[in-house]
PDB file of N, CA and C in Angstrom:
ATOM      1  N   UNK A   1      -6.078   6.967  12.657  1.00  0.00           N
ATOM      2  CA  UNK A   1      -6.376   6.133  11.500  1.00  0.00           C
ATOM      3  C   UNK A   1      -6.606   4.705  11.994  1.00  0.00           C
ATOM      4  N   UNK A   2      -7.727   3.833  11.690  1.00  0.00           N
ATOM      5  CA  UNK A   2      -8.379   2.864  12.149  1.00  0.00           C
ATOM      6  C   UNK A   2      -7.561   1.671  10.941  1.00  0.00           C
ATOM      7  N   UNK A   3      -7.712   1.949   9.808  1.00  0.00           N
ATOM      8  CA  UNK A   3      -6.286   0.899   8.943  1.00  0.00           C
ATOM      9  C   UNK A   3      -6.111   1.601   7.930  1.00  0.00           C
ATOM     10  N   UNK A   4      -5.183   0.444   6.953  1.00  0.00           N
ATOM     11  CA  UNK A   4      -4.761   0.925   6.365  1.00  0.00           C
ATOM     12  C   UNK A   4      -4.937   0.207   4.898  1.00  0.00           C
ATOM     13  N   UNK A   5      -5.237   1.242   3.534  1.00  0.00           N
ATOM     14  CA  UNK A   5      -4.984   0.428   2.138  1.00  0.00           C
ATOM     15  C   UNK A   5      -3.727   0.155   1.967  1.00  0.00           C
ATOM     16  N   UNK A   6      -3.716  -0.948   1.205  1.00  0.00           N
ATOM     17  CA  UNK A   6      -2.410  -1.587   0.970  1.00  0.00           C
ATOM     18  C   UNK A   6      -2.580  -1.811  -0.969  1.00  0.00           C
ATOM     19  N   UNK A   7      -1.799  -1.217  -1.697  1.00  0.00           N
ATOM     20  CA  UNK A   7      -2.516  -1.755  -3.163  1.00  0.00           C
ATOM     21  C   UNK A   7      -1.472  -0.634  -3.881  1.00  0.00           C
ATOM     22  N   UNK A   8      -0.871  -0.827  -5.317  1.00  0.00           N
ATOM     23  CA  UNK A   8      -0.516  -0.563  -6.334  1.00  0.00           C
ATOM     24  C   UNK A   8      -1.024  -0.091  -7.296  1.00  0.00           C
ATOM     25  N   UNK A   9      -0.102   1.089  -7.677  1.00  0.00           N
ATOM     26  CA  UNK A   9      -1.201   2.475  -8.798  1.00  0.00           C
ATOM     27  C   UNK A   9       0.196   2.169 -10.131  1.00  0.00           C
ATOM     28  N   UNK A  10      -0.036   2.784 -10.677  1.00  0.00           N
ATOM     29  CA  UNK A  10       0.735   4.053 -11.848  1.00  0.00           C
ATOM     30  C   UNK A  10       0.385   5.163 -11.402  1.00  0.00           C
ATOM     31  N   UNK A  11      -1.077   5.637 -10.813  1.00  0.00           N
ATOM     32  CA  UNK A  11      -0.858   6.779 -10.439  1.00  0.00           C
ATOM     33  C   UNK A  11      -1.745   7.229  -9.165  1.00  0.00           C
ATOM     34  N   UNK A  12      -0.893   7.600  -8.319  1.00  0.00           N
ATOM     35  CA  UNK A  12      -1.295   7.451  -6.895  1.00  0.00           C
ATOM     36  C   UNK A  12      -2.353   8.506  -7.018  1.00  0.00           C
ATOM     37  N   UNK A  13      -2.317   9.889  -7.528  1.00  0.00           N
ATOM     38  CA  UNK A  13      -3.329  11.192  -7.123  1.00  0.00           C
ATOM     39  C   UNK A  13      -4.594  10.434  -7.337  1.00  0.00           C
ATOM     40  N   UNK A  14      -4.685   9.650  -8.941  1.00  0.00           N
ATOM     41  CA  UNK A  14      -5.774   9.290  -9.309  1.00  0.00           C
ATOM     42  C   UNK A  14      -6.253   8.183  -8.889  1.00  0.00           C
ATOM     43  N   UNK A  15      -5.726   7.109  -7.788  1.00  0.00           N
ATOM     44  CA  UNK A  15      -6.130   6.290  -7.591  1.00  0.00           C
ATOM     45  C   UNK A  15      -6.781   6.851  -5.883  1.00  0.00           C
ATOM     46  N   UNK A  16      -6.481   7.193  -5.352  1.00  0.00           N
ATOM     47  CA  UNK A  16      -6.999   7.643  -4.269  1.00  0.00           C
ATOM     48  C   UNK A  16      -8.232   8.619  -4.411  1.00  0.00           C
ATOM     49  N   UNK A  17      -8.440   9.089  -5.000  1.00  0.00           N
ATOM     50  CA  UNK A  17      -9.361   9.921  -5.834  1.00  0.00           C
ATOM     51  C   UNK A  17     -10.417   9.287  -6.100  1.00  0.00           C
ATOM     52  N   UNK A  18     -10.075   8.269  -6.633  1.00  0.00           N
ATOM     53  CA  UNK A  18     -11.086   7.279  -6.762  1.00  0.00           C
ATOM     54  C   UNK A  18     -11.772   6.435  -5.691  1.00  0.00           C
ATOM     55  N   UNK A  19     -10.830   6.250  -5.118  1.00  0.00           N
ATOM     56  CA  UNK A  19     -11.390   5.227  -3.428  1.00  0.00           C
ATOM     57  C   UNK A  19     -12.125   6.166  -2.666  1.00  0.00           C
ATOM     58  N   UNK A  20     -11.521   7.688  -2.032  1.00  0.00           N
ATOM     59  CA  UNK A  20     -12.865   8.075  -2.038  1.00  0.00           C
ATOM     60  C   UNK A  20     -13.862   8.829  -2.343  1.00  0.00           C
ATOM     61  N   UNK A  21     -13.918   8.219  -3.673  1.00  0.00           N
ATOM     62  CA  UNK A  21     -15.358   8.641  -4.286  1.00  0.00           C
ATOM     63  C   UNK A  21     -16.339   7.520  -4.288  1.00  0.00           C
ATOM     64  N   UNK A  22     -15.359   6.592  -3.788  1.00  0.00           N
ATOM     65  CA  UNK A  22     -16.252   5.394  -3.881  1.00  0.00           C
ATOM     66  C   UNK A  22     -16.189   4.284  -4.849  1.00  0.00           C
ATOM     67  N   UNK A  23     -15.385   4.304  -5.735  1.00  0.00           N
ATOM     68  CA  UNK A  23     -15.553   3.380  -7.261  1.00  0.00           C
ATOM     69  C   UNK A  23     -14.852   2.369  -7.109  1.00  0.00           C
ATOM     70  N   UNK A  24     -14.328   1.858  -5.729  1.00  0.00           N
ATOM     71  CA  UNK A  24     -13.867   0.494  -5.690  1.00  0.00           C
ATOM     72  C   UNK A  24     -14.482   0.230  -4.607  1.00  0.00           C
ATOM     73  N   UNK A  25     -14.311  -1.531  -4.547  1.00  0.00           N
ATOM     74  CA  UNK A  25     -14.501  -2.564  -2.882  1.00  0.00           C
ATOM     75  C   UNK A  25     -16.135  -2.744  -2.798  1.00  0.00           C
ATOM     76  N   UNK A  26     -17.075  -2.220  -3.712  1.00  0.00           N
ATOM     77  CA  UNK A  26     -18.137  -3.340  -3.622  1.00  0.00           C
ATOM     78  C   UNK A  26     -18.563  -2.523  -2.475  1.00  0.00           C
ATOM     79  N   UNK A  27     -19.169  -3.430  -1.172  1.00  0.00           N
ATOM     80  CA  UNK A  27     -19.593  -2.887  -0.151  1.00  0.00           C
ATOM     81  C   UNK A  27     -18.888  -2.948   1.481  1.00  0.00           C
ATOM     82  N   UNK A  28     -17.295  -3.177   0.893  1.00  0.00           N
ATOM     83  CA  UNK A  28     -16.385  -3.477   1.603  1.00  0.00           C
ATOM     84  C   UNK A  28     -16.244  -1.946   2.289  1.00  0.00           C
ATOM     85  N   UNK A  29     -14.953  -2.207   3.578  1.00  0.00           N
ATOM     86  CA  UNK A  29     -15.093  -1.005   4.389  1.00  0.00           C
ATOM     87  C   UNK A  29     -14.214   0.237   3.200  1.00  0.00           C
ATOM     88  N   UNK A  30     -13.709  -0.620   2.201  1.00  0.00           N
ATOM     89  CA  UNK A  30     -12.429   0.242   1.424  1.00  0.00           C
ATOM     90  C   UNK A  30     -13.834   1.510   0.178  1.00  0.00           C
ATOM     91  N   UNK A  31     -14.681   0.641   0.307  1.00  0.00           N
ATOM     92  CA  UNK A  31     -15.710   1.658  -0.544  1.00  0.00           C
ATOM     93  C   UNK A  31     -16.627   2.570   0.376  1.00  0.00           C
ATOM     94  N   UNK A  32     -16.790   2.108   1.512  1.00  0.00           N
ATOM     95  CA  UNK A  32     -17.331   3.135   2.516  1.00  0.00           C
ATOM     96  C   UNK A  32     -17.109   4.536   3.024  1.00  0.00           C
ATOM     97  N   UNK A  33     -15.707   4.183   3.590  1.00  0.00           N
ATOM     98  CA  UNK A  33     -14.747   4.882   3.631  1.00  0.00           C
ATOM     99  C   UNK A  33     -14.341   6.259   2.636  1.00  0.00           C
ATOM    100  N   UNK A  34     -14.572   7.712   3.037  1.00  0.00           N
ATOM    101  CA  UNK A  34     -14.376   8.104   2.130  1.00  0.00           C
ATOM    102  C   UNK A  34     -13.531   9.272   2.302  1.00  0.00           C
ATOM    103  N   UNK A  35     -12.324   8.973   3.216  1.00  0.00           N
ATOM    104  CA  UNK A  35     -11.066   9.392   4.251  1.00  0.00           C
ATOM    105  C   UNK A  35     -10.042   9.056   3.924  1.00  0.00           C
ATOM    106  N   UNK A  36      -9.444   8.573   2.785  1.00  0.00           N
ATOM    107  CA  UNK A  36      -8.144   7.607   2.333  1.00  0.00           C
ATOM    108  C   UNK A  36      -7.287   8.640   2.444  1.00  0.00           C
ATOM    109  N   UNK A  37      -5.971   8.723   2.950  1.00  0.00           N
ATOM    110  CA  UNK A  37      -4.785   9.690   2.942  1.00  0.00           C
ATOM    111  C   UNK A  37      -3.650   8.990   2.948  1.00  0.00           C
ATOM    112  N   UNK A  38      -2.379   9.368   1.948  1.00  0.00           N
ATOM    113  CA  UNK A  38      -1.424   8.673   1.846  1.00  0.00           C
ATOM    114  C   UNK A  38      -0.719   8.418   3.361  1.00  0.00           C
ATOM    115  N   UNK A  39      -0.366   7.605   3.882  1.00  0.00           N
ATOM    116  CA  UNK A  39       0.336   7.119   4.912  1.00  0.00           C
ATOM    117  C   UNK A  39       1.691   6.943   4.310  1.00  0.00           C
ATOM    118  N   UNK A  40       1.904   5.943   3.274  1.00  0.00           N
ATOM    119  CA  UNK A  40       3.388   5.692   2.852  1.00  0.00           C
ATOM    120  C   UNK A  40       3.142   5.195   1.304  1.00  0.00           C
ATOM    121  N   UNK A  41       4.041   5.948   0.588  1.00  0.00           N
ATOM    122  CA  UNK A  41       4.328   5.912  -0.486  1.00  0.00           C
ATOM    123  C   UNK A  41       5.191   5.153  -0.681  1.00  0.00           C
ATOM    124  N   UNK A  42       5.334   3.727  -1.379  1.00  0.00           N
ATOM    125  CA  UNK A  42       6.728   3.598  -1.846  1.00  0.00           C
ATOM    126  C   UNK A  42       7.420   3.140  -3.533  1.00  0.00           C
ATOM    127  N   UNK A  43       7.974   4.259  -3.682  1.00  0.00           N
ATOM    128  CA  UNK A  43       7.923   4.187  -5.679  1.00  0.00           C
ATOM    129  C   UNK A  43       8.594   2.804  -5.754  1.00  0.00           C
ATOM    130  N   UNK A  44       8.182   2.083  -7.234  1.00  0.00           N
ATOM    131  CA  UNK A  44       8.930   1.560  -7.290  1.00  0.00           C
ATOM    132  C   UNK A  44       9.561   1.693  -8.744  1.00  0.00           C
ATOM    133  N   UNK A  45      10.440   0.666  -9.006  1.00  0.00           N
ATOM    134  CA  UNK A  45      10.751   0.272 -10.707  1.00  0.00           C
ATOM    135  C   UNK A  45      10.419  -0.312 -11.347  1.00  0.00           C
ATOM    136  N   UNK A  46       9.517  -1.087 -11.196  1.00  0.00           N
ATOM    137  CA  UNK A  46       8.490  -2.150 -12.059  1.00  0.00           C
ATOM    138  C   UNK A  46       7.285  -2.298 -11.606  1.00  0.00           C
ATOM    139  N   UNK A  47       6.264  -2.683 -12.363  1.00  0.00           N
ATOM    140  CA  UNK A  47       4.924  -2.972 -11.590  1.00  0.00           C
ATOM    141  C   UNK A  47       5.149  -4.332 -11.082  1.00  0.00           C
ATOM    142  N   UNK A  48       6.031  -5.544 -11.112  1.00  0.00           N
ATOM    143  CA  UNK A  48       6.100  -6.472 -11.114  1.00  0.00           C
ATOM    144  C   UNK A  48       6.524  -6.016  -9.451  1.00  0.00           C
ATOM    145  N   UNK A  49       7.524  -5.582  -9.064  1.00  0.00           N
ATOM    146  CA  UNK A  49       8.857  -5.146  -7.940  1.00  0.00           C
ATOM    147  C   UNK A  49       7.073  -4.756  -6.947  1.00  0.00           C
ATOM    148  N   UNK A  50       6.206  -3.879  -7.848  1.00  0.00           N
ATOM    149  CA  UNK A  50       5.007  -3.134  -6.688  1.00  0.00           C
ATOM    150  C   UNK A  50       4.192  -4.435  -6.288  1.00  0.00           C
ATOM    151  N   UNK A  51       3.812  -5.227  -7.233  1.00  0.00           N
ATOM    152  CA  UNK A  51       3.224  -6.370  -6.876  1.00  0.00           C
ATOM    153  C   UNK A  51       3.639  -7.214  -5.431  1.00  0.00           C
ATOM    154  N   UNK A  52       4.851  -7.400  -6.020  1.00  0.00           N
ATOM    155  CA  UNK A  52       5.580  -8.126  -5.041  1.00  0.00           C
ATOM    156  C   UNK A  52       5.636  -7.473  -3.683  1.00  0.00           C
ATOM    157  N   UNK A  53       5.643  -6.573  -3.300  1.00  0.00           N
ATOM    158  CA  UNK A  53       5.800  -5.780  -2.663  1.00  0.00           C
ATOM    159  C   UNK A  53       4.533  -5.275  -1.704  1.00  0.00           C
ATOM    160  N   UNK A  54       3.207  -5.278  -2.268  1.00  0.00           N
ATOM    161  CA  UNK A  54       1.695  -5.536  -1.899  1.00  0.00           C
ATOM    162  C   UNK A  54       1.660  -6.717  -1.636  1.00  0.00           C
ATOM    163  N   UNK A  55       1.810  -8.077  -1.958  1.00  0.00           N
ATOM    164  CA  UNK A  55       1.584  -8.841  -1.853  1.00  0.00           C
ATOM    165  C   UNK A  55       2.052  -9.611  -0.034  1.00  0.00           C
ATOM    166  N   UNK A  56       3.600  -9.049  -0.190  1.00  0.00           N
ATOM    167  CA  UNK A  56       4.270  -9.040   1.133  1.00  0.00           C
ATOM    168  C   UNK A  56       3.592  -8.554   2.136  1.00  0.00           C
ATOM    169  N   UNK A  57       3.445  -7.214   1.829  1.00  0.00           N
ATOM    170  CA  UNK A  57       2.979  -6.164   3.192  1.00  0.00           C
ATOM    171  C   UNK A  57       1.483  -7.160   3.270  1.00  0.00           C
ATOM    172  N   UNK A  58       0.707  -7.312   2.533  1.00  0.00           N
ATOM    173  CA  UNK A  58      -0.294  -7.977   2.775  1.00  0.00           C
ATOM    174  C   UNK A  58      -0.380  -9.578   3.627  1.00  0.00           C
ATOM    175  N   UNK A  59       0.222  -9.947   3.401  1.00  0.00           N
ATOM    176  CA  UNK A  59       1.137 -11.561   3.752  1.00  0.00           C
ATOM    177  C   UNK A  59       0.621 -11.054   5.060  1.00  0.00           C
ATOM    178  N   UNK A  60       1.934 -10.465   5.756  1.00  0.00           N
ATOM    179  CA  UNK A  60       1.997  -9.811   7.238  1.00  0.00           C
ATOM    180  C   UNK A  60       0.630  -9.573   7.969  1.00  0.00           C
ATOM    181  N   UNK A  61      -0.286  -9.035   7.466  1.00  0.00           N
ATOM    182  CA  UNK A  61      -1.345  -8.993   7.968  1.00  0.00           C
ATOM    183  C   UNK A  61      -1.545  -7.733   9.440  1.00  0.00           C
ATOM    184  N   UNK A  62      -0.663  -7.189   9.201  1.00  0.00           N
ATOM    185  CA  UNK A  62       0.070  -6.355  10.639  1.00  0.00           C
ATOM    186  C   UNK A  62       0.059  -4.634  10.444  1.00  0.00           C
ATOM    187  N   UNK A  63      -0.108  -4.343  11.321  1.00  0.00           N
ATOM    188  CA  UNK A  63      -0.475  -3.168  11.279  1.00  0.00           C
ATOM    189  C   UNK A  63       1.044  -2.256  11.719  1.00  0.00           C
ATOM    190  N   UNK A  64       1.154  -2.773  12.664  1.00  0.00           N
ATOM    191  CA  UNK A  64       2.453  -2.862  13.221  1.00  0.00           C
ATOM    192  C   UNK A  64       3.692  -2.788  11.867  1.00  0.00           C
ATOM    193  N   UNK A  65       3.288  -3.620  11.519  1.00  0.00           N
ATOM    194  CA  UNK A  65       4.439  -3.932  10.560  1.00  0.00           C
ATOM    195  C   UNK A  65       4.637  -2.829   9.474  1.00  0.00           C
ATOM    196  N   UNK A  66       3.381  -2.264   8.974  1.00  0.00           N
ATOM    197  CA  UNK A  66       3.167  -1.194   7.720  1.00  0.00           C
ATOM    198  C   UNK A  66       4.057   0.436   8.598  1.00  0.00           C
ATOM    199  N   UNK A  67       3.605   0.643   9.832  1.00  0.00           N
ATOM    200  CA  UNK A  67       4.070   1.283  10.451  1.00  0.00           C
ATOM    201  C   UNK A  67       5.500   1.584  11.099  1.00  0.00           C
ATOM    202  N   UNK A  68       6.214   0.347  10.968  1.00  0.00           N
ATOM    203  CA  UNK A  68       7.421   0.203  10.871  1.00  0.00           C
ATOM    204  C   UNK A  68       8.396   0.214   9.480  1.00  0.00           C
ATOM    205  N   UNK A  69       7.242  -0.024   8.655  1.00  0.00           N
ATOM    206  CA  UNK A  69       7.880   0.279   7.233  1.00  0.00           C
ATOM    207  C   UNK A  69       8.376   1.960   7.097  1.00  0.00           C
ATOM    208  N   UNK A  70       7.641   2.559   7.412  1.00  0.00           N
ATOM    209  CA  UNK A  70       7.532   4.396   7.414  1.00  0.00           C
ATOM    210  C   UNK A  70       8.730   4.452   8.883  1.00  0.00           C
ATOM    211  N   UNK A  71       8.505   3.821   9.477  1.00  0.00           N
ATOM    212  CA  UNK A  71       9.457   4.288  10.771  1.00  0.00           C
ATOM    213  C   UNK A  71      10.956   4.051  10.487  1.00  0.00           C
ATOM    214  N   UNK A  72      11.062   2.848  10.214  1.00  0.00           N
ATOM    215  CA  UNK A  72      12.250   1.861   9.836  1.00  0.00           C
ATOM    216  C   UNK A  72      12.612   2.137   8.046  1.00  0.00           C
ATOM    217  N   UNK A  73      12.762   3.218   7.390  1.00  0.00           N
ATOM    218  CA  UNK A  73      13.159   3.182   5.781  1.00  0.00           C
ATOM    219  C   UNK A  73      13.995   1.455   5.234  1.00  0.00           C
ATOM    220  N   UNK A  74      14.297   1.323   5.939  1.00  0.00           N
ATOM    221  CA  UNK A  74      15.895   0.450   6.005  1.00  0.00           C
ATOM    222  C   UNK A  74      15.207  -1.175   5.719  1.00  0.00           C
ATOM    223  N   UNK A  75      13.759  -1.139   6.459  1.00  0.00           N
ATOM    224  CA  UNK A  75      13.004  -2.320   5.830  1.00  0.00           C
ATOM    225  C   UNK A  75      12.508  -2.152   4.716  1.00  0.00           C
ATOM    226  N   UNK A  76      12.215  -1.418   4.253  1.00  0.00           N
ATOM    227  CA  UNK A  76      12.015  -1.305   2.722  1.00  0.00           C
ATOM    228  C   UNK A  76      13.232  -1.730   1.868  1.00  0.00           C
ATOM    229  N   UNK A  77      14.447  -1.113   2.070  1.00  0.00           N
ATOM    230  CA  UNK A  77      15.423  -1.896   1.190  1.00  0.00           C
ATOM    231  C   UNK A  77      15.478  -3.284   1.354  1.00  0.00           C
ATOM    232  N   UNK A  78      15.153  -3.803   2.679  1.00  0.00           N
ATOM    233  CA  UNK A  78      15.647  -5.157   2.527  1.00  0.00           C
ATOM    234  C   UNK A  78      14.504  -5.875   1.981  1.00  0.00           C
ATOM    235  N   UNK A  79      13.720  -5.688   1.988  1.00  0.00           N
ATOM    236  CA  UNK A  79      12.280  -6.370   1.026  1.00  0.00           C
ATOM    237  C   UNK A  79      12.628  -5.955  -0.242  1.00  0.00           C
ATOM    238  N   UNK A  80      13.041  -5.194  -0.860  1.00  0.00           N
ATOM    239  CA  UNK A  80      13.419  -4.950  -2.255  1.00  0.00           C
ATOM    240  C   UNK A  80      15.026  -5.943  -2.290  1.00  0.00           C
ATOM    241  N   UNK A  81      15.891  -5.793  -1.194  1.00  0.00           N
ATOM    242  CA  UNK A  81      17.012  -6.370  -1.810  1.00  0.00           C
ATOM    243  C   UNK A  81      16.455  -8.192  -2.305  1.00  0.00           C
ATOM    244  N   UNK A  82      15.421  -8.781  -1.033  1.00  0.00           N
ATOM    245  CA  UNK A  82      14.858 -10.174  -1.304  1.00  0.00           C
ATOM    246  C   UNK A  82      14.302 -10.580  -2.206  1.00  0.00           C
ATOM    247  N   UNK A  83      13.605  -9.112  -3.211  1.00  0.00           N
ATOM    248  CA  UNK A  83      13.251  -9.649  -4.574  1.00  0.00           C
ATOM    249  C   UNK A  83      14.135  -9.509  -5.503  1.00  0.00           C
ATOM    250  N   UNK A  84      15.367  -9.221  -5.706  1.00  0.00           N
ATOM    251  CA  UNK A  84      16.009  -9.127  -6.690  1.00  0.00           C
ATOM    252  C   UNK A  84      16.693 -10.171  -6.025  1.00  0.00           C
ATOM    253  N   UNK A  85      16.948 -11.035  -5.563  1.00  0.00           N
ATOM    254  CA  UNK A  85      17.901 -12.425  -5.516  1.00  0.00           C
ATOM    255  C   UNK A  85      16.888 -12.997  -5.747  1.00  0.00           C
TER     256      UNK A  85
END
């Protein structure tokens, strides 16, 4: 896998479904692309908590880093414990 989407559903089957068929990103590589497979799921409890949460992993800019999210579970809590303080 060459990268990775980073982005927030209500509903994951149907949103991937959609990417590749093509119906997002314009003429970006995310609409080209028509290979999307879940890498890491992570539910949350609010759309607000998912926001926050895309927004982070995005911050990072790291590839590395998304990959350590799935490796490391344990960073996921602590990015969730930083938004609830």
């Amino acid at each position: 896998m060459n990268r990775y989407y980073v982005g927030h559903t209500s509903d994951f089957e149907q949103r991937i479904k959609m990417h590749n068929d093509g119906h997002f990103g314009g003429k970006t590589y995310t609409r080209r692309a028509k290979d999307w497979e879940e890498f890491l799921l992570i539910p949350c409890s609010t759309a607000k908590l998912a926001v926050y949460l895309e927004m982070k992993i995005k911050r990072m800019k790291s590839r590395k880093y998304i990959e350590n999210l799935k490796r490391y579970p344990d960073l996921i809590k602590k990015i969730i414990r930083e938004y609830d303080n």
